[in-house]
Protein backbone atom coordinates (compact mmCIF):
# COMPACT_ATOMS: atom_id res chain seq x y z
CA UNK A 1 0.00 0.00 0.00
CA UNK A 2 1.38 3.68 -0.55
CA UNK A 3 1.44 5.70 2.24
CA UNK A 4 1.46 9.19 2.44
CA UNK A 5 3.66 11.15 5.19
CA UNK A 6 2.84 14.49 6.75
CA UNK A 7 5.00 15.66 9.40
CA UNK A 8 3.90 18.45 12.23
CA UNK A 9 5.61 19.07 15.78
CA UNK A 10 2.57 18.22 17.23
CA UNK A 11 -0.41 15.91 15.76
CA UNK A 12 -4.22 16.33 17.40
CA UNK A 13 -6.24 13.74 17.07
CA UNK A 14 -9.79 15.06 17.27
CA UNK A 15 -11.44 18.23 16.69
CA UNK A 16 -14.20 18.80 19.55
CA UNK A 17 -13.14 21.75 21.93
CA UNK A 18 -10.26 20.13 23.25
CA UNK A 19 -8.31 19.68 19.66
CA UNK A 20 -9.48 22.76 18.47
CA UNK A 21 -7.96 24.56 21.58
CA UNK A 22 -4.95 22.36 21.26
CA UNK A 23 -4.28 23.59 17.78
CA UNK A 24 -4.75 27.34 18.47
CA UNK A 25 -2.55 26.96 21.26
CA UNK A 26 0.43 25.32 19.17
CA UNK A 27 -0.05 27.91 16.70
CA UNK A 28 0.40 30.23 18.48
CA UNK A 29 3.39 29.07 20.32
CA UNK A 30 4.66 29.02 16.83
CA UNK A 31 5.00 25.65 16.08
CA UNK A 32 2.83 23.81 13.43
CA UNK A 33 0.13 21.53 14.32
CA UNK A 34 -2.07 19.15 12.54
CA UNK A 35 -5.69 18.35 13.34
CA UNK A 36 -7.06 15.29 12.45
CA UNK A 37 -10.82 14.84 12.80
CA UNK A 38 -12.68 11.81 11.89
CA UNK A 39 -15.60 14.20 10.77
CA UNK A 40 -16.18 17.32 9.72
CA UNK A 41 -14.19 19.57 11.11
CA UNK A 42 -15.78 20.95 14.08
CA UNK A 43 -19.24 19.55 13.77
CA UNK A 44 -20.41 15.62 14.06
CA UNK A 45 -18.84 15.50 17.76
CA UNK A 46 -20.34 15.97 21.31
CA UNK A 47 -18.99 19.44 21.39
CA UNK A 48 -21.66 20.45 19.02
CA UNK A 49 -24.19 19.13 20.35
CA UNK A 50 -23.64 19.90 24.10
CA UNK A 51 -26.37 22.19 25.79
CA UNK A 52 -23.81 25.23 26.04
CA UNK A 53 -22.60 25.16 29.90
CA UNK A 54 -19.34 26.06 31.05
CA UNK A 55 -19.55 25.58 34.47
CA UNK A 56 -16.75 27.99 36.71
CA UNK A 57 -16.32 30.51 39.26
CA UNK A 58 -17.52 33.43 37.60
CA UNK A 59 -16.38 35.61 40.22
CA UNK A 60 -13.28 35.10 42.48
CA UNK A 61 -14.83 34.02 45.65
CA UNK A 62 -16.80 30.99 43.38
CA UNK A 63 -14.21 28.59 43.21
CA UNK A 64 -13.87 26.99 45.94
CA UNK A 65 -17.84 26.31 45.76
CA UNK A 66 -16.89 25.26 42.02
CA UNK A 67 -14.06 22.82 43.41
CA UNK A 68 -16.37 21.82 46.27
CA UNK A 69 -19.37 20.43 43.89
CA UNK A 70 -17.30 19.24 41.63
CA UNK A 71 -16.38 16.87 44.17
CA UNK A 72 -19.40 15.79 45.61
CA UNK A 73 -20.53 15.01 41.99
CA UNK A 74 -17.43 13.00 41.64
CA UNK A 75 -18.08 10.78 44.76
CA UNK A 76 -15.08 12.08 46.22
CA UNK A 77 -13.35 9.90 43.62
CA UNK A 78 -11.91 12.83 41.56
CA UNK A 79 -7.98 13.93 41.26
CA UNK A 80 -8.25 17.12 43.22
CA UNK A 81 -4.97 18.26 41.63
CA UNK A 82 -6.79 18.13 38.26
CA UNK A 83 -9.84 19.53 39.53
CA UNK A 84 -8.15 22.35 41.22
CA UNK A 85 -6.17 22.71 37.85
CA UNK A 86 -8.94 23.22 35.44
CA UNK A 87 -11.52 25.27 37.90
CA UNK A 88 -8.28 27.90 38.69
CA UNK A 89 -7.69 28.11 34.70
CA UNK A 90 -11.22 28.46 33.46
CA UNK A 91 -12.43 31.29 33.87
CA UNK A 92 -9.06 33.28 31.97
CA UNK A 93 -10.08 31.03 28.95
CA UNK A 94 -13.94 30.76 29.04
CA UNK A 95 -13.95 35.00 28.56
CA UNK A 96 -11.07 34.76 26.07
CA UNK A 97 -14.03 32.66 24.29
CA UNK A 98 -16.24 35.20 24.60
CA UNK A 99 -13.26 37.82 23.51
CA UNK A 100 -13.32 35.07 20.35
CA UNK A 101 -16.96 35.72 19.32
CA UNK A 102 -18.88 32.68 21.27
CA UNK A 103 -22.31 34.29 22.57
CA UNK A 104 -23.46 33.38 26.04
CA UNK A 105 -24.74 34.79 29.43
CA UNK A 106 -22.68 34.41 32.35
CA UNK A 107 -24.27 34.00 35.82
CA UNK A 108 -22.40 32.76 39.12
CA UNK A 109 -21.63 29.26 38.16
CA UNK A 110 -20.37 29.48 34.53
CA UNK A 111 -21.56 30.87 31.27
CA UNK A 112 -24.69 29.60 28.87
CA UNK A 113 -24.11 29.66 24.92
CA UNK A 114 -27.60 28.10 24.64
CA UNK A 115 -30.36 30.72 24.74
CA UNK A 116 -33.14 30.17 22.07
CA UNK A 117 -32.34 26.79 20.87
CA UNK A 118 -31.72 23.39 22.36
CA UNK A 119 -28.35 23.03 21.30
CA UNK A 120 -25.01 25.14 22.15
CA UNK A 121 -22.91 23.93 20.74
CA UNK A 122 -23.54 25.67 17.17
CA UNK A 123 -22.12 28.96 18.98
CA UNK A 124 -19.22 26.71 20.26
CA UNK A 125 -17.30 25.35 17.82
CA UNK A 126 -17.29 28.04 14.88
CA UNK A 127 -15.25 31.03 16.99
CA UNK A 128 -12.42 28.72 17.53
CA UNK A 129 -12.25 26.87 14.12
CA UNK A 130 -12.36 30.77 12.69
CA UNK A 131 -9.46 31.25 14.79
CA UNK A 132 -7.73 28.34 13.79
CA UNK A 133 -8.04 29.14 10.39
CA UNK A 134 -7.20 32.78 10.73
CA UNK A 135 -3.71 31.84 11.85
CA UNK A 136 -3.33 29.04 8.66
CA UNK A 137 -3.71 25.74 11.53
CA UNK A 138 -3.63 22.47 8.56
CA UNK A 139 -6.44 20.39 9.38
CA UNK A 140 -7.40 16.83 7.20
CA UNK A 141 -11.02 16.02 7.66
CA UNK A 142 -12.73 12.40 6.87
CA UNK A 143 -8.94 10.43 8.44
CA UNK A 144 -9.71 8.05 11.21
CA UNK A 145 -6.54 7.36 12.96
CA UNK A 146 -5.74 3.09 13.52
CA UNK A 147 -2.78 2.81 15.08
CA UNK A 148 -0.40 5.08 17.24
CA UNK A 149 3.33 4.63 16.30
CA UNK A 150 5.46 3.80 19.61
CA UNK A 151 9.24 3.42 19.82
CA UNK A 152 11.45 2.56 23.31
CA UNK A 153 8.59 3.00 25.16
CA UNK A 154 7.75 6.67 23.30
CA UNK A 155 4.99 8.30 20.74
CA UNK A 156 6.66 8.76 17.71
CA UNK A 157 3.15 9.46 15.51
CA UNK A 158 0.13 7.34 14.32
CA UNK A 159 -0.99 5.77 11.10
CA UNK A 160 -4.85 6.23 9.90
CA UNK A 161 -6.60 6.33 6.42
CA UNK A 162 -8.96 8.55 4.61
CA UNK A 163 -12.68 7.26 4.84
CA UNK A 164 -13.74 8.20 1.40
CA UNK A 165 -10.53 7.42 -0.35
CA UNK A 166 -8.73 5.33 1.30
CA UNK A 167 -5.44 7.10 0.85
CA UNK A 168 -3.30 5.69 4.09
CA UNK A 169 -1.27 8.04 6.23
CA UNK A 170 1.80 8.45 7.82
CA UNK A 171 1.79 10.89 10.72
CA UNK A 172 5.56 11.87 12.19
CA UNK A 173 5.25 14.03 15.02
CA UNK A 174 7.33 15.38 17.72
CA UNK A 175 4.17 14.77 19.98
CA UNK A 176 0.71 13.56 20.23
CA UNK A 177 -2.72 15.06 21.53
CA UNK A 178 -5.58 12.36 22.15
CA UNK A 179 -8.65 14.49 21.80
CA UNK A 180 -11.04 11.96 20.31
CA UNK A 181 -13.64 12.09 22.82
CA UNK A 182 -15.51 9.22 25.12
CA UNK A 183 -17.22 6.33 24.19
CA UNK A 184 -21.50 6.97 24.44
CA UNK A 185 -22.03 5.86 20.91
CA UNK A 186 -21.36 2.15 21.86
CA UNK A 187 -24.05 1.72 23.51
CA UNK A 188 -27.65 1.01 21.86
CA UNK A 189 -29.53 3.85 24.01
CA UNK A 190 -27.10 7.10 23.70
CA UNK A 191 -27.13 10.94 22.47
CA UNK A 192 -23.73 11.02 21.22
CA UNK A 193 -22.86 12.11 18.45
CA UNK A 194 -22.51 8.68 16.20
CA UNK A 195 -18.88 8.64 15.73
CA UNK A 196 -17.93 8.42 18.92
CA UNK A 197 -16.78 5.03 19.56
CA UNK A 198 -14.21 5.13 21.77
CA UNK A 199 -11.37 5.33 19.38
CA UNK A 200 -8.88 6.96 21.65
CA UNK A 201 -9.90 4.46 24.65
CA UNK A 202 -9.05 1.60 22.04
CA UNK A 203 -5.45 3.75 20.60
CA UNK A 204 -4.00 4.18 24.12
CA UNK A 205 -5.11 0.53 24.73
CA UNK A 206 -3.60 -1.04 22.03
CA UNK A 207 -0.42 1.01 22.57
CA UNK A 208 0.11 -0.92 25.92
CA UNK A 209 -1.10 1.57 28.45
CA UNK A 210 -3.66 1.41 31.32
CA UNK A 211 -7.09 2.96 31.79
CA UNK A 212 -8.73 4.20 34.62
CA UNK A 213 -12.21 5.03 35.93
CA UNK A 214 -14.07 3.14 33.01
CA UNK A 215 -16.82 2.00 35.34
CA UNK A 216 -18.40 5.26 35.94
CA UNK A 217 -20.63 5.78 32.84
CA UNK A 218 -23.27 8.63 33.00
CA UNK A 219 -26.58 8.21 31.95
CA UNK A 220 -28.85 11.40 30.89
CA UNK A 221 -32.49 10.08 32.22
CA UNK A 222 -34.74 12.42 29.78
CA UNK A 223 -34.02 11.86 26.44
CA UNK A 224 -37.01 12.13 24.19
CA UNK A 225 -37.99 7.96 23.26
CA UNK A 226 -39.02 7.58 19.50
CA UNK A 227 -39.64 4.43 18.09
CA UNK A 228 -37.43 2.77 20.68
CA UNK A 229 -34.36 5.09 20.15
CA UNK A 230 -33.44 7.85 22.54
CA UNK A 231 -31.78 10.86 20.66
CA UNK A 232 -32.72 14.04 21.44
CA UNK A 233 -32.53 15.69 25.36
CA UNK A 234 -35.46 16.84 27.28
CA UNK A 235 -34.68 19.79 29.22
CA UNK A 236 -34.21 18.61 33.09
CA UNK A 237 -36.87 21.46 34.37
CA UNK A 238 -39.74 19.59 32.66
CA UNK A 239 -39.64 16.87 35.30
CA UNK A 240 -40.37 18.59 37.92
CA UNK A 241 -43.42 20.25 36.53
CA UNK A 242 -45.16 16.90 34.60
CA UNK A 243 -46.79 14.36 35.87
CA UNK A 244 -44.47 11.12 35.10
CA UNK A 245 -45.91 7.52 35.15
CA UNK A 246 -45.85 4.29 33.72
CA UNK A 247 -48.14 2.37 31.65
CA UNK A 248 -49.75 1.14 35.10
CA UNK A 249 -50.85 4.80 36.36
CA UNK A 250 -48.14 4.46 39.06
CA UNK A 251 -46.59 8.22 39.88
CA UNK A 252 -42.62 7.09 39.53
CA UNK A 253 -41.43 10.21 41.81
CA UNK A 254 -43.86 8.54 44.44
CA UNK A 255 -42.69 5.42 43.98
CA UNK A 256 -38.87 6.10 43.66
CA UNK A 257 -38.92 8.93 46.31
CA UNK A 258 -37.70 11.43 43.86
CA UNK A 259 -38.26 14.12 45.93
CA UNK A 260 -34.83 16.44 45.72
CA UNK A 261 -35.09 18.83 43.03
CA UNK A 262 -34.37 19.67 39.92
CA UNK A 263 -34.79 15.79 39.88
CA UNK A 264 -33.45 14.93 36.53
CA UNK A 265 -30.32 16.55 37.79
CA UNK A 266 -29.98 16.21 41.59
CA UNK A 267 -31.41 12.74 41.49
CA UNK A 268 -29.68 11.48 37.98
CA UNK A 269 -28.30 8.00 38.50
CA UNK A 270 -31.84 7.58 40.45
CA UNK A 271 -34.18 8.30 38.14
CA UNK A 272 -32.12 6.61 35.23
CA UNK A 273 -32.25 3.68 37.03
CA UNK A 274 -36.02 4.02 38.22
CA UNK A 275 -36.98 4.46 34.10
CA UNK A 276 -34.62 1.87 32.82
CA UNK A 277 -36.16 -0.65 35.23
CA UNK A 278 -40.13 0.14 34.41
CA UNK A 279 -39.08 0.23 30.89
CA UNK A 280 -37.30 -3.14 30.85
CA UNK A 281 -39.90 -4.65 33.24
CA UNK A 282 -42.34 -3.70 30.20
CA UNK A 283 -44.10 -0.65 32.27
CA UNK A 284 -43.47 1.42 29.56
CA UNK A 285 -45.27 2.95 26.37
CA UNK A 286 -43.60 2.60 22.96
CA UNK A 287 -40.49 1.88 24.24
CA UNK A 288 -40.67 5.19 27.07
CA UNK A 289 -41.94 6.38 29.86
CA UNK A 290 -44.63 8.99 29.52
CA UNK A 291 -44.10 12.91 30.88
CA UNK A 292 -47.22 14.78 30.61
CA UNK A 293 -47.16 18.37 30.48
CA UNK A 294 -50.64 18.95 29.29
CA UNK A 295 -51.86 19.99 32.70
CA UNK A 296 -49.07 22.68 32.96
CA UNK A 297 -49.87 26.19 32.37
CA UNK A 298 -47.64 27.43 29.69
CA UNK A 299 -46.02 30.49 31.86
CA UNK A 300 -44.45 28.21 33.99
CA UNK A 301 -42.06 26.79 31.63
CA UNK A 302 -39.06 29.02 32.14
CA UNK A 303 -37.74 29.07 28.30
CA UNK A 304 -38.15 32.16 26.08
CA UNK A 305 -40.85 32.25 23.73
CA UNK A 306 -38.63 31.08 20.98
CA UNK A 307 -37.53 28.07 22.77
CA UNK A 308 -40.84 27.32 24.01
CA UNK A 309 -42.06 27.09 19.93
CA UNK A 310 -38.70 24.80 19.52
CA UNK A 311 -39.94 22.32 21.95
CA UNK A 312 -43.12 22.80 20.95
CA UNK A 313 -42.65 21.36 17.59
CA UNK A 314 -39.99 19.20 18.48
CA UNK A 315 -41.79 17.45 21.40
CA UNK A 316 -45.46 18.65 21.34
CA UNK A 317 -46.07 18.61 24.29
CA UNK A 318 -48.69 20.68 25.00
CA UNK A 319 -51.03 18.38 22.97
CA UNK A 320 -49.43 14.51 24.09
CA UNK A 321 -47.42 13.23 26.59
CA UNK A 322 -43.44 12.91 25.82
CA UNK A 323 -41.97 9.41 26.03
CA UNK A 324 -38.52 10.23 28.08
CA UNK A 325 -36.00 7.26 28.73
CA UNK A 326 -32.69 7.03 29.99
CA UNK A 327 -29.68 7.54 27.58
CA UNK A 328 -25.37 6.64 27.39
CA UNK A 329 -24.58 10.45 28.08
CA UNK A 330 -21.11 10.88 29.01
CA UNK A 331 -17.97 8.69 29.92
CA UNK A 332 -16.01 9.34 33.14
CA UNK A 333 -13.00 6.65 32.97
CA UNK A 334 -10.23 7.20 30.44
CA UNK A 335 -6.25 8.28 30.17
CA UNK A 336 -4.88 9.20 33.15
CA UNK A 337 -2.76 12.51 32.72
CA UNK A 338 -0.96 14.66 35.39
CA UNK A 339 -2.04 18.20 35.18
CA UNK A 340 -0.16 19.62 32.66
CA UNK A 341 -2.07 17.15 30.28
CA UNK A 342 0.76 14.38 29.66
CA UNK A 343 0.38 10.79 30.26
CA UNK A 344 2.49 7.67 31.23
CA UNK A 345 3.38 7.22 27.75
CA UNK A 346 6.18 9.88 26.67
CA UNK A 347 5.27 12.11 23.81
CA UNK A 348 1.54 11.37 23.82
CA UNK A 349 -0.51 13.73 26.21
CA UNK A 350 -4.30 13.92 26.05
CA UNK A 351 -7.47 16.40 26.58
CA UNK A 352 -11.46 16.32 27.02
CA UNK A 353 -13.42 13.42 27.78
CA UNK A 354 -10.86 10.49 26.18
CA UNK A 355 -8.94 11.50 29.93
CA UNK A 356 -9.89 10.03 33.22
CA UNK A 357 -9.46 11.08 36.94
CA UNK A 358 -10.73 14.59 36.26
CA UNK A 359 -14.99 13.82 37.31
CA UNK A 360 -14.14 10.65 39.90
CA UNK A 361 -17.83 8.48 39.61
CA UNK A 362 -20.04 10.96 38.34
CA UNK A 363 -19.71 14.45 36.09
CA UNK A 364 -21.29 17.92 37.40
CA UNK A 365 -23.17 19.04 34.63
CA UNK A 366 -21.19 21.84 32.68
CA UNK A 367 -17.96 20.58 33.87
CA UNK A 368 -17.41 18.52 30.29
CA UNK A 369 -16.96 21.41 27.74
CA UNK A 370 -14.99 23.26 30.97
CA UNK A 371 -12.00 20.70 31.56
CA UNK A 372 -11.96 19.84 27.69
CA UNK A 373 -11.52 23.48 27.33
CA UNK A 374 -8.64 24.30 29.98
CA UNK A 375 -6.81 20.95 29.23
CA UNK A 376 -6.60 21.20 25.30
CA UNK A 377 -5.04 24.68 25.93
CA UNK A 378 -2.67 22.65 29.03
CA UNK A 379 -1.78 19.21 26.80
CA UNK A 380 -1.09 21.68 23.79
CA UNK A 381 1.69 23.69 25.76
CA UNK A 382 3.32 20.48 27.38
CA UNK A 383 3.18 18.56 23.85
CA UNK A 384 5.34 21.73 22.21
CA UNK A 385 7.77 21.60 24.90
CA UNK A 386 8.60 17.97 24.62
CA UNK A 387 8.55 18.35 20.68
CA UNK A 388 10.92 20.88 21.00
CA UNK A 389 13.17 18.88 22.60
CA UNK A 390 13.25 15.55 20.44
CA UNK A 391 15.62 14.22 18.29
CA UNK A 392 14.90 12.62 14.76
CA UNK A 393 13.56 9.51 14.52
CA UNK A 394 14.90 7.74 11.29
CA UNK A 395 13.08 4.05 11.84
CA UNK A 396 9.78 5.89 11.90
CA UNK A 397 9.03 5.06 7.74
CA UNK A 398 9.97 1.52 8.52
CA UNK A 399 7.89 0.58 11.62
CA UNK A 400 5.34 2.91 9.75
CA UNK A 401 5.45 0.20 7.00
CA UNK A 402 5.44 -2.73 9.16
CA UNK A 403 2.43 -0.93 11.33
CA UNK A 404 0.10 -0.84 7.95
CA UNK A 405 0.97 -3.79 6.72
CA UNK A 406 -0.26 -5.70 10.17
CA UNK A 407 -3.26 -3.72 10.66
CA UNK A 408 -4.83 -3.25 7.41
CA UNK A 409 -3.50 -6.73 5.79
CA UNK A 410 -5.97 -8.35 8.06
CA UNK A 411 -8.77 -6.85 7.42
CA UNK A 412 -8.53 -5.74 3.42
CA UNK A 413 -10.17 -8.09 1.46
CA UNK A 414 -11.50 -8.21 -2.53
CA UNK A 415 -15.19 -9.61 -1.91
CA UNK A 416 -17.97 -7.91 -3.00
CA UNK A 417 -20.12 -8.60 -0.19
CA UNK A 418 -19.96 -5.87 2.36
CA UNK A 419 -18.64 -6.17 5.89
CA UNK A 420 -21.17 -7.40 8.91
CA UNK A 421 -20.01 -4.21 10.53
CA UNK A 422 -22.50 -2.30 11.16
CA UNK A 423 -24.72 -5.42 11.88
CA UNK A 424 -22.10 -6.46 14.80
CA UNK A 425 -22.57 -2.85 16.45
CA UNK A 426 -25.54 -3.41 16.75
CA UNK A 427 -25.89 -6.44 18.45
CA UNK A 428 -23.01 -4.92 20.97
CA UNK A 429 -24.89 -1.73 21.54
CA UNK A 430 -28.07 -4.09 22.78
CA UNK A 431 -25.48 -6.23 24.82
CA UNK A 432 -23.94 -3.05 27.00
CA UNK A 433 -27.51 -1.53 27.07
CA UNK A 434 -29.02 -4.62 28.67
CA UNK A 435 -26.04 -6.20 30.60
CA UNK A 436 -23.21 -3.27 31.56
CA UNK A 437 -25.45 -0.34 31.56
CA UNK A 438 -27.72 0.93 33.95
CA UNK A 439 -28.68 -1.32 36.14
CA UNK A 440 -26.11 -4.30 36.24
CA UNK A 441 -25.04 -7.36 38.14
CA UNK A 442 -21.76 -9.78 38.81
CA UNK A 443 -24.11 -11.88 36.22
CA UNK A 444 -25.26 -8.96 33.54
CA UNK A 445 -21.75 -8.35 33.56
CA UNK A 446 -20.32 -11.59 32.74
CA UNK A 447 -22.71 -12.35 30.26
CA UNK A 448 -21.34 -8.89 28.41
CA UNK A 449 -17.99 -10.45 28.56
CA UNK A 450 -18.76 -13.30 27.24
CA UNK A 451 -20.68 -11.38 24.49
CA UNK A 452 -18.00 -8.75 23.82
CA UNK A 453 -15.30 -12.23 23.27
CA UNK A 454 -17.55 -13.47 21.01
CA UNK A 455 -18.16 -10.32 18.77
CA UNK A 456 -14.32 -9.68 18.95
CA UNK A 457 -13.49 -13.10 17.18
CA UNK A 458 -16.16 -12.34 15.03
CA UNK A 459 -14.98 -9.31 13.89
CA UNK A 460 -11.43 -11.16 13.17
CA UNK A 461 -13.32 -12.54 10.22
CA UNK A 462 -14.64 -9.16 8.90
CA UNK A 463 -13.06 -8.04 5.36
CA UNK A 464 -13.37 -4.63 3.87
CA UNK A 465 -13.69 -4.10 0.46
CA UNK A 466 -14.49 0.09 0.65
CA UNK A 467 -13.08 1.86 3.29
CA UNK A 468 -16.22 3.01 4.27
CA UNK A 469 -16.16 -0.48 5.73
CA UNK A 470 -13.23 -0.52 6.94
CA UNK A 471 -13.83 2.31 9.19
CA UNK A 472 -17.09 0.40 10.36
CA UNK A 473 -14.70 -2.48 11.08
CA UNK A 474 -12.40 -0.25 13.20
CA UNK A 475 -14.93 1.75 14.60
CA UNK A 476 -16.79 -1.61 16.13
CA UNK A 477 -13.54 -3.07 16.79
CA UNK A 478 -12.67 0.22 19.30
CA UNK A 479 -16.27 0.12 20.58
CA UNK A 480 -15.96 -3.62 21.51
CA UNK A 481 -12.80 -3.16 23.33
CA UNK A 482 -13.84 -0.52 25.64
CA UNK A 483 -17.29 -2.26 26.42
CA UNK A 484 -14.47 -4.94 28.18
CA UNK A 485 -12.91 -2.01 29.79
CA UNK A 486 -16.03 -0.98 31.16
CA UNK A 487 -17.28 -4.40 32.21
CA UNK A 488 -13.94 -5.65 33.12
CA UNK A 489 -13.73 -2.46 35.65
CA UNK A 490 -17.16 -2.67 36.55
CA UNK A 491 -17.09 -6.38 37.48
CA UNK A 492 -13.61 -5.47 39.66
């Protein structure tokens, strides 16, 4: 196969917040990055469809509160140093945002970009990739990255190939920036974006090093049901003023004692698990649990008039109940990193929500976009330094060769008949949803095992004859892997 090299001091993988920071920062440091992003740039990640909160001390005397709920969100089970890191540091780099162009309205806690629509992340992403381009940052859009390239125990670059093309790559870099985001996507019942598979989990895995955390997986309880899939969120405020109950009549606040409010927020992992269980137990309707607003008089719902039309045609609910259920919202576990951003691997360092350690058990809403923020910004400055101080590495076309010829030899094939892929995902979504998600057991959880071995082998069969399939074949080969993680950990 003929690769094609591109060399940069430092390579991002990923272009949510935390890349895009990354590769402003190394630009201006002046030093040339390259941003890789599996989609298009900017957009088709969970940075663009977050709801828009940056969560900080907005005044000086806020932080320690920040630091304080941060941790009792986290269980306790957070690294304070990186904590105390990213809530000192954000701030300085939310306003510069703002300075940037990004919209918003800041009150004690943080700053909202989300004011007539559902979405913020539209007002998120576009500022910085202007920025980016303003100062000439090289980007390649549509390259999923395979394999990272490691040498006497050091990051050296990563392979990857185009997904319309199939035009392989060679990446030499004096260091690299993980940025590729969690792992929601895997599992059936999510609102993640649909690309996010866990690739960076799977990278730093197959490169040798250790995870942490991967048993804490957050689940958003009010995503809107449709036909059985779970996509878009229902603002948290809504379930406190509907009446919510199952197909029986029973009132699940009364029967869960969800009584601390705003429930869908204070009471999360609670009233996931309270609709995930009258769902499964076949309580439900259509798949979801009903939330009737029809009662409610329409002043009381605290969006602007704009918004209000929004969820109005979006939901309807002022004419039928919506069907909420639980969805895969966020991903706690990942890389550990110190708090400059770099890792136990030398020349890699990492950013955003591929990193672990930073929300212990359980992630205070707003925090995500936050740390991703502070830390791309952090990992970018560290990754310059240590690419400024490298030597050349001569073997790197060689074990470049060697890499590509391993990992796409086994999978390339010349049959017309397309890969089981997307099929396999599938089936592995259902598995995690039902076994490792929610609610789970010592027994859910072995049965995933044993269902995540068996898809694995499976997948060892899988030939690609497009790329297009073989990015399905990576992309459920990276998913598989870090449903062990997560069930391995979990089960511990």
């Amino acid at each position: 196969m003929n690769i094609t090299y591109v060399d940069s001091d430092v390579l991002i993988i990923g272009s949510g917040i935390a890349g895009l920071r990354a590769a402003l920062e190394v630009s201006r440091m002046g030093r040339k990055p390259l941003l890789i992003s599996k989609a298009p740039l900017g957009k088709a990640n969970n940075t663009y469809l977050a709801g828009g909160l940056f969560a900080f001390g907005a005044k000086e005397n806020v932080l320690p509160k920040h630091i304080a709920k941060t941790l009792k969100s986290g269980r306790g089970l957070n690294d304070l140093q990186l904590v105390e890191t990213f809530a000192r540091e954000a701030p300085a780099m939310v306003r510069e945002l703002q300075e940037m162009g990004m919209g918003g309205v800041i009150h004690e806690m943080g700053l909202v970009t989300r004011q007539a629509t559902l979405v913020g992340g539209p007002g998120i992403t576009p500022p910085i990739v202007r920025a980016c381009r303003e100062r000439g940052v090289p980007f390649l859009e549509g390259v999923m990255v395979t394999d990272l390239i490691i040498a006497d125990g050091a990051c050296r670059g990563a392979i990857g190939f185009h997904k319309g093309t199939g035009e392989v790559f060679g990446f030499r870099a004096g260091a690299l920036l993980l940025a590729t985001g969690g792992a929601g996507s895997i599992y059936g019942q999510n609102n993640n974006a649909p690309g996010i598979t866990g690739d960076g989990y799977s990278l730093a895995m197959r490169a040798g090093m250790e995870l942490m955390d991967m048993e804490f997986v957050q689940f958003y309880p009010m995503v809107r049901s449709k036909g059985g899939l779970a996509r878009m969120i229902v603002p948290a405020v809504l379930a406190d003023l509907g009446k919510i109950t199952n197909r029986l009549g029973e009132d699940l606040k009364k029967k869960y004692d969800l009584r601390e409010k705003p429930i869908a927020l204070a009471s999360r992992d609670r009233f996931a698990q309270a609709l995930f269980r009258e769902i499964s137990r076949g309580n439900g309707v259509d798949g979801g649990i009903p939330l009737d607003l029809r009662h409610v008089d329409d002043s009381r719902i605290p969006f602007e008039e704009k918004a209000k039309e929004i969820l109005r045609r979006n939901l309807h609910y002022d004419t039928e109940p919506i069907k909420i259920a639980p969805a895969c919202h966020h991903t706690m576990g990942g890389v550990p990193i110190d708090a400059s951003g770099g890792t136990a691997m030398t020349g890699l360092f990492a950013a955003g929500e591929v990193v672990g350690g930073i929300h212990g058990a359980n992630r205070m809403g707003g925090n995500a976009l936050t740390e991703s923020l502070v830390f791309g910004a952090l990992a970018a400055r560290a990754a310059v330094a240590h690419a400024d101080s490298l030597s050349e590495f001569p073997q790197f076309q060689t074990l470049t060769e060697q890499t590509v010829k391993e990992t796409f030899g086994a999978v390339m094939g010349n049959s017309k008949n397309s890969s089981k892929a997307h099929a396999i995902m599938g089936r592995l979504g259902r598995l995690l949803w039902e076994r490792a998600g929610i609610v789970r057991s010592a027994d859910s959880l072995k049965q995933s095992l044993g269902g995540i071995e068996r898809i694995l082998t499976e997948l060892e069969g899988q030939k690609a004859s497009h790329p297009r399939d073989l990015c399905r074949i990576f992309e459920c080969r990276n998913a598989a892997l870090c449903g062990m993680a997560i069930t391995v950990a979990a089960l511990k």
